[in-house]
N, C-alpha and C. Protein backbone atom coordinates (compact mmCIF):
# COMPACT_ATOMS: atom_id res chain seq x y z
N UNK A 1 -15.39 -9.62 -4.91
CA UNK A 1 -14.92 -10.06 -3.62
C UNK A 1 -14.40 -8.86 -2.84
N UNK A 2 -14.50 -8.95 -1.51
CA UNK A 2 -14.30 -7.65 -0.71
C UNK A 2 -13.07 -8.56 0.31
N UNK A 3 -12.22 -7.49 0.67
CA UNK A 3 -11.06 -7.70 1.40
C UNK A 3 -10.99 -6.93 2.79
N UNK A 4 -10.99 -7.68 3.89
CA UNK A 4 -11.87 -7.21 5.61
C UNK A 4 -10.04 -7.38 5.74
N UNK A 5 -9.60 -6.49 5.91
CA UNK A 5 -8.17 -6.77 6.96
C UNK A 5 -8.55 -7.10 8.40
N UNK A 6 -7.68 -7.44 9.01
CA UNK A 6 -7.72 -7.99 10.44
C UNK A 6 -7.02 -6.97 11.49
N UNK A 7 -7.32 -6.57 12.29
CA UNK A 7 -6.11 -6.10 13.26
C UNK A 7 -5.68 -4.61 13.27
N UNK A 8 -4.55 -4.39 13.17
CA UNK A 8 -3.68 -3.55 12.94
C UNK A 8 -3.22 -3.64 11.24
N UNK A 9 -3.78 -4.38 9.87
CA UNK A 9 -3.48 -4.66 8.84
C UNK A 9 -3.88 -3.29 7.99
N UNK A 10 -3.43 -3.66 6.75
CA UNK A 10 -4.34 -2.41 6.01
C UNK A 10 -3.84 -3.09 4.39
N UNK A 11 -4.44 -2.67 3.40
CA UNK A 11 -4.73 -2.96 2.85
C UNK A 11 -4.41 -1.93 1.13
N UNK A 12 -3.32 -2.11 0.46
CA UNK A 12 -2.81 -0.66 -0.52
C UNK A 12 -3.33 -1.47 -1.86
N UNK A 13 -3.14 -0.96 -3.21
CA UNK A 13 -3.13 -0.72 -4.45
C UNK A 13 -2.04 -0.02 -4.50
N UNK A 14 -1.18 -0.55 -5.18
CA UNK A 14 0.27 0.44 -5.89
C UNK A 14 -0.08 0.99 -6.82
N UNK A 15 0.46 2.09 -7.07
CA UNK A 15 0.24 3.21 -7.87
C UNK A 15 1.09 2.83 -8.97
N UNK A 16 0.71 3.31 -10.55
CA UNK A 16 1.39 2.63 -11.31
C UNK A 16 2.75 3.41 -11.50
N UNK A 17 3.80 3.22 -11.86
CA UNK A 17 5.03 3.93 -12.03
C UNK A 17 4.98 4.60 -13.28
N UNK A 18 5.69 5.51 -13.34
CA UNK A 18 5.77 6.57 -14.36
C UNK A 18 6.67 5.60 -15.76
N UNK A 19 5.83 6.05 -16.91
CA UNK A 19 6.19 5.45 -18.10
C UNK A 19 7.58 6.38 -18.81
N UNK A 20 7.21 7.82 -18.31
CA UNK A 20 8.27 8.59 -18.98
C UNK A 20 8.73 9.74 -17.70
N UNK A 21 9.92 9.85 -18.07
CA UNK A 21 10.29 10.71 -16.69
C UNK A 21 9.86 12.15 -17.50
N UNK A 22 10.37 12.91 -16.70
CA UNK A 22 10.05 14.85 -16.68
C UNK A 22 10.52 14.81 -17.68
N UNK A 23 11.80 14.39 -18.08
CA UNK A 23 11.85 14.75 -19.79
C UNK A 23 11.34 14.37 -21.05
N UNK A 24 10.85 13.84 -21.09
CA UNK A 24 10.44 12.97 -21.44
C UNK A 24 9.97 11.50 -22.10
N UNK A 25 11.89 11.06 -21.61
CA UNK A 25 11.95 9.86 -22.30
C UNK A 25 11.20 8.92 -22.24
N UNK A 26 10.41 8.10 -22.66
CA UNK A 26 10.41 6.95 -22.42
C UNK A 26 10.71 5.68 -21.54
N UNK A 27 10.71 5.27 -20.16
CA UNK A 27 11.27 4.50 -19.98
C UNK A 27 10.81 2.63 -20.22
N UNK A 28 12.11 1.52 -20.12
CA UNK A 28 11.48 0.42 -20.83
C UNK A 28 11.03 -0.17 -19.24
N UNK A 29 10.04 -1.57 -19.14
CA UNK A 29 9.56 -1.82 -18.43
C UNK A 29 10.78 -2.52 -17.41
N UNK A 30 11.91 -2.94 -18.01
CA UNK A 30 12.61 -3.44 -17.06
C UNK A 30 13.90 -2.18 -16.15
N UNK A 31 13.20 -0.59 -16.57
CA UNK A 31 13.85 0.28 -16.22
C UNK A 31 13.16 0.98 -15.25
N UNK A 32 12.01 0.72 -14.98
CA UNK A 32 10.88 1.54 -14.16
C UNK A 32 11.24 0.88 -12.86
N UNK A 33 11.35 1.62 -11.17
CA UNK A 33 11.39 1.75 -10.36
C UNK A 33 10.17 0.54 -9.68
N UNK A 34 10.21 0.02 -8.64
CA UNK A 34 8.80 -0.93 -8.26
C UNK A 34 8.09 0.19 -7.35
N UNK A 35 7.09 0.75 -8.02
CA UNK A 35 6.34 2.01 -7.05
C UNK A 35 6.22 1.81 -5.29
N UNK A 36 6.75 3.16 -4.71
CA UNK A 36 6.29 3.37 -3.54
C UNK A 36 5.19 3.84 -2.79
N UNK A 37 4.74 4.11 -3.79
CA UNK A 37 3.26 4.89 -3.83
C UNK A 37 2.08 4.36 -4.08
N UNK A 38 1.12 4.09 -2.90
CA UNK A 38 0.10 3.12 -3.13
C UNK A 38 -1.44 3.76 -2.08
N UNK A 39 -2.50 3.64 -2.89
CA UNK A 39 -3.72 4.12 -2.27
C UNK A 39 -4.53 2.82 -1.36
N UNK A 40 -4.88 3.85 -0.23
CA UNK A 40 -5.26 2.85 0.67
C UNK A 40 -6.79 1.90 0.15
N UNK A 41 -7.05 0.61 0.30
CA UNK A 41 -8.68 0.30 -0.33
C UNK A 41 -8.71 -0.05 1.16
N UNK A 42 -8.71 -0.88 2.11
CA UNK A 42 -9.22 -0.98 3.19
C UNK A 42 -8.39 -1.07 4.22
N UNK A 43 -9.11 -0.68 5.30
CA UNK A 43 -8.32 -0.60 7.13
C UNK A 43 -8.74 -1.52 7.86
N UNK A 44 -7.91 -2.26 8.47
CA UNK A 44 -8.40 -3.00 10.07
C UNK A 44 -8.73 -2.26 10.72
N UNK A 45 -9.43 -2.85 11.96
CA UNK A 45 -10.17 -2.01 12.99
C UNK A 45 -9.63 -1.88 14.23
N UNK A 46 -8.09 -2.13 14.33
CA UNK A 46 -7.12 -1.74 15.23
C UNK A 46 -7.44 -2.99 16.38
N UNK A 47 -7.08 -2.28 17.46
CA UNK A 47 -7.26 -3.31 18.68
C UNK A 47 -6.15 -4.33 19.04
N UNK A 48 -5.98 -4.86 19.66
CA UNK A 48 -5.37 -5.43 20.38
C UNK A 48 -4.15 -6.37 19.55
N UNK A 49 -2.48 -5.56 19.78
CA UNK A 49 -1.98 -6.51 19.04
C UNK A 49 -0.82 -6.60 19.60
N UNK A 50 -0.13 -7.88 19.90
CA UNK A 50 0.98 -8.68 20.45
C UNK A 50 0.67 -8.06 21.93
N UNK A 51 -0.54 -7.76 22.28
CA UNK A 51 -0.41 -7.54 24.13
C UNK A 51 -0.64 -5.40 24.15
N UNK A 52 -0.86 -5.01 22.89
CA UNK A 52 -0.51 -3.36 22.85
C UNK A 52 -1.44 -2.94 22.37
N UNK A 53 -2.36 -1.89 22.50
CA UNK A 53 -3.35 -1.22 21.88
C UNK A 53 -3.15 -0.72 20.89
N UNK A 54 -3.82 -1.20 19.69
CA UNK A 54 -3.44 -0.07 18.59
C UNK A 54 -4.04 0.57 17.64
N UNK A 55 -3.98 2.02 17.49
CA UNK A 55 -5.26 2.92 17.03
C UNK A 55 -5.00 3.23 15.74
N UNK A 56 -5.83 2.93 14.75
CA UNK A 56 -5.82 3.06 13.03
C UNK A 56 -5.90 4.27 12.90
N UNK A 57 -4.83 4.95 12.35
CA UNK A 57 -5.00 6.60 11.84
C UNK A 57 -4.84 6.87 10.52
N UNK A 58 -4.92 5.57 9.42
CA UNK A 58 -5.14 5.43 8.38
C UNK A 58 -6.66 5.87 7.80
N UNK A 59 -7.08 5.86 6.54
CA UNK A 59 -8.60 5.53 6.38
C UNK A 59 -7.96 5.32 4.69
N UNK A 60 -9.80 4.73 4.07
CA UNK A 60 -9.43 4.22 2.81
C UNK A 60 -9.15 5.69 2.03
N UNK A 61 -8.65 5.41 0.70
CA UNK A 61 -8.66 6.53 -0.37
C UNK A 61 -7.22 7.49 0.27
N UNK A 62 -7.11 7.38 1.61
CA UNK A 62 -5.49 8.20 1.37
C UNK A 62 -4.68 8.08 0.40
N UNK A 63 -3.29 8.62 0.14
CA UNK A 63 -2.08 7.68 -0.83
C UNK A 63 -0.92 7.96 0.24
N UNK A 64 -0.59 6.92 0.20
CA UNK A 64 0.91 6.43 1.58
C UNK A 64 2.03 6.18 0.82
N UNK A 65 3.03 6.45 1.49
CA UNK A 65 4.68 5.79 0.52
C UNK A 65 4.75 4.74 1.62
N UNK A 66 5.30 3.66 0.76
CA UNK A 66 5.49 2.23 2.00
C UNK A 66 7.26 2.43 1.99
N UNK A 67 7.93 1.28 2.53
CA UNK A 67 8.75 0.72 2.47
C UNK A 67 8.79 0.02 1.18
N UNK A 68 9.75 -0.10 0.65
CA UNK A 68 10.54 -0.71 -0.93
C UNK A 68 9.89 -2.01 -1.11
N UNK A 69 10.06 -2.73 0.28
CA UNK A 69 9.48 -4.70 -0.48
C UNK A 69 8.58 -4.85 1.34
N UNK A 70 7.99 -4.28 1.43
CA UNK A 70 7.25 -3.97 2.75
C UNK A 70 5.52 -5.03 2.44
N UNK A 71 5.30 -5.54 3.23
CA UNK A 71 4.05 -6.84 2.95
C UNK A 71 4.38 -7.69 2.26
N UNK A 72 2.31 -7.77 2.21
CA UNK A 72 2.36 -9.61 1.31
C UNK A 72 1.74 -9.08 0.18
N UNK A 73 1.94 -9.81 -1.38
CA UNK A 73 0.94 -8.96 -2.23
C UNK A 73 0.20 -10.57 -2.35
N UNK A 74 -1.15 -10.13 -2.69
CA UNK A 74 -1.99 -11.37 -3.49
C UNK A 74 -2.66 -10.76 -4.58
N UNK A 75 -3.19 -11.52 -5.23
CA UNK A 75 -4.04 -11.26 -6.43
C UNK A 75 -5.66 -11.64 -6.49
N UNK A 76 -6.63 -10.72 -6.41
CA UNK A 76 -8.10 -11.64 -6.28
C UNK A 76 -8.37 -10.85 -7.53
N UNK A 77 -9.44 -11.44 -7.97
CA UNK A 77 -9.40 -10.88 -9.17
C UNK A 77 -9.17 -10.75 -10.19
N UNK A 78 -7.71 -10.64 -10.32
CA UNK A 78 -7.14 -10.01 -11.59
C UNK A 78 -5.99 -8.74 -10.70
N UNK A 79 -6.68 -8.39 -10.02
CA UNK A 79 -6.07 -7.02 -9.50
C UNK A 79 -5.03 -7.33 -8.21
N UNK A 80 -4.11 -6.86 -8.06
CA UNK A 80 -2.83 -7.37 -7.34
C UNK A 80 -3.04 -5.78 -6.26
N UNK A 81 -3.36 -6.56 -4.93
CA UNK A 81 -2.79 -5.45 -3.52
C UNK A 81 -1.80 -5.76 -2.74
N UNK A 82 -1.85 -5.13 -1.89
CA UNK A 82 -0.41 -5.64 -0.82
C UNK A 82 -1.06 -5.28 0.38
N UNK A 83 -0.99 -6.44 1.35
CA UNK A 83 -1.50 -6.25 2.51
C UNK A 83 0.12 -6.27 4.01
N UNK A 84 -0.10 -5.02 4.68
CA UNK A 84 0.99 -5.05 5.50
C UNK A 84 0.24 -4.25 6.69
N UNK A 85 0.80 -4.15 7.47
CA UNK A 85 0.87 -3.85 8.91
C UNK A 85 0.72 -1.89 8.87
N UNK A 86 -0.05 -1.16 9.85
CA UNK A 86 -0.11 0.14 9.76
C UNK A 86 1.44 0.45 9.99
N UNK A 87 2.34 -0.22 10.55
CA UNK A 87 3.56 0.81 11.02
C UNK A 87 4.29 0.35 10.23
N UNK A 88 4.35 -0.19 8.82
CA UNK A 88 4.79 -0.27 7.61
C UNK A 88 4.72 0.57 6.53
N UNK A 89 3.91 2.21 6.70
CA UNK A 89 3.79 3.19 5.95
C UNK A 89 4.37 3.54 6.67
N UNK A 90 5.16 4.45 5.83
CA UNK A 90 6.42 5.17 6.27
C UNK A 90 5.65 6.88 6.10
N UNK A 91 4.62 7.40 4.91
CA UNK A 91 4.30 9.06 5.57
C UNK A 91 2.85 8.32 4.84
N UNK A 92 2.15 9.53 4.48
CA UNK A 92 1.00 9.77 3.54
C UNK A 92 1.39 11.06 2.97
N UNK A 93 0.65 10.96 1.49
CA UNK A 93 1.49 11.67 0.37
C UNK A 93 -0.08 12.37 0.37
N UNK A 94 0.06 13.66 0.15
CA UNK A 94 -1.22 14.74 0.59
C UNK A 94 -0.74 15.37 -0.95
């Protein structure tokens, strides 16, 4: 199944969180951070939103830091994305 965002939408995969920090402990699953870090799979095609033009300067395959609890997540698949709004990434991680 393929996922067409609408609008000004876009479309992430969270990145998985680190199992062990720099030192290398171990951490347990209810100690790991909820990742901010998520790669783009698809872009809306911008255009017209609440009355305002708006131009996608996203594309797929970037990696973006979002906001903490920022969108909607669903699951198709098996595989869990989060769909939110372009002015809901906060940079892109280069």
């Amino acid at each position: 199944m393929n996922i067409k965002p609408l609008a000004d939408r876009v479309v992430v995969k969270m990145v998985e969180a680190e199992e062990t920090t720099k030192s290398g402990i171990i951490l347990a699953g209810s100690a790991k951070e909820k990742p901010q870090v998520a790669e783009i799979i698809a872009v809306g095609p911008g255009g017209l939103v609440d009355g305002k033009e708006v131009k996608m300067y996203l594309s797929a395959g970037q990696k973006v830091l979002l906001s903490k609890y920022a969108g909607t997540e669903v699951k198709i698949d098996g595989v869990e994305y989060t769909i939110l709004r372009q002015s809901d990434v906060l940079a892109v991680v280069e």
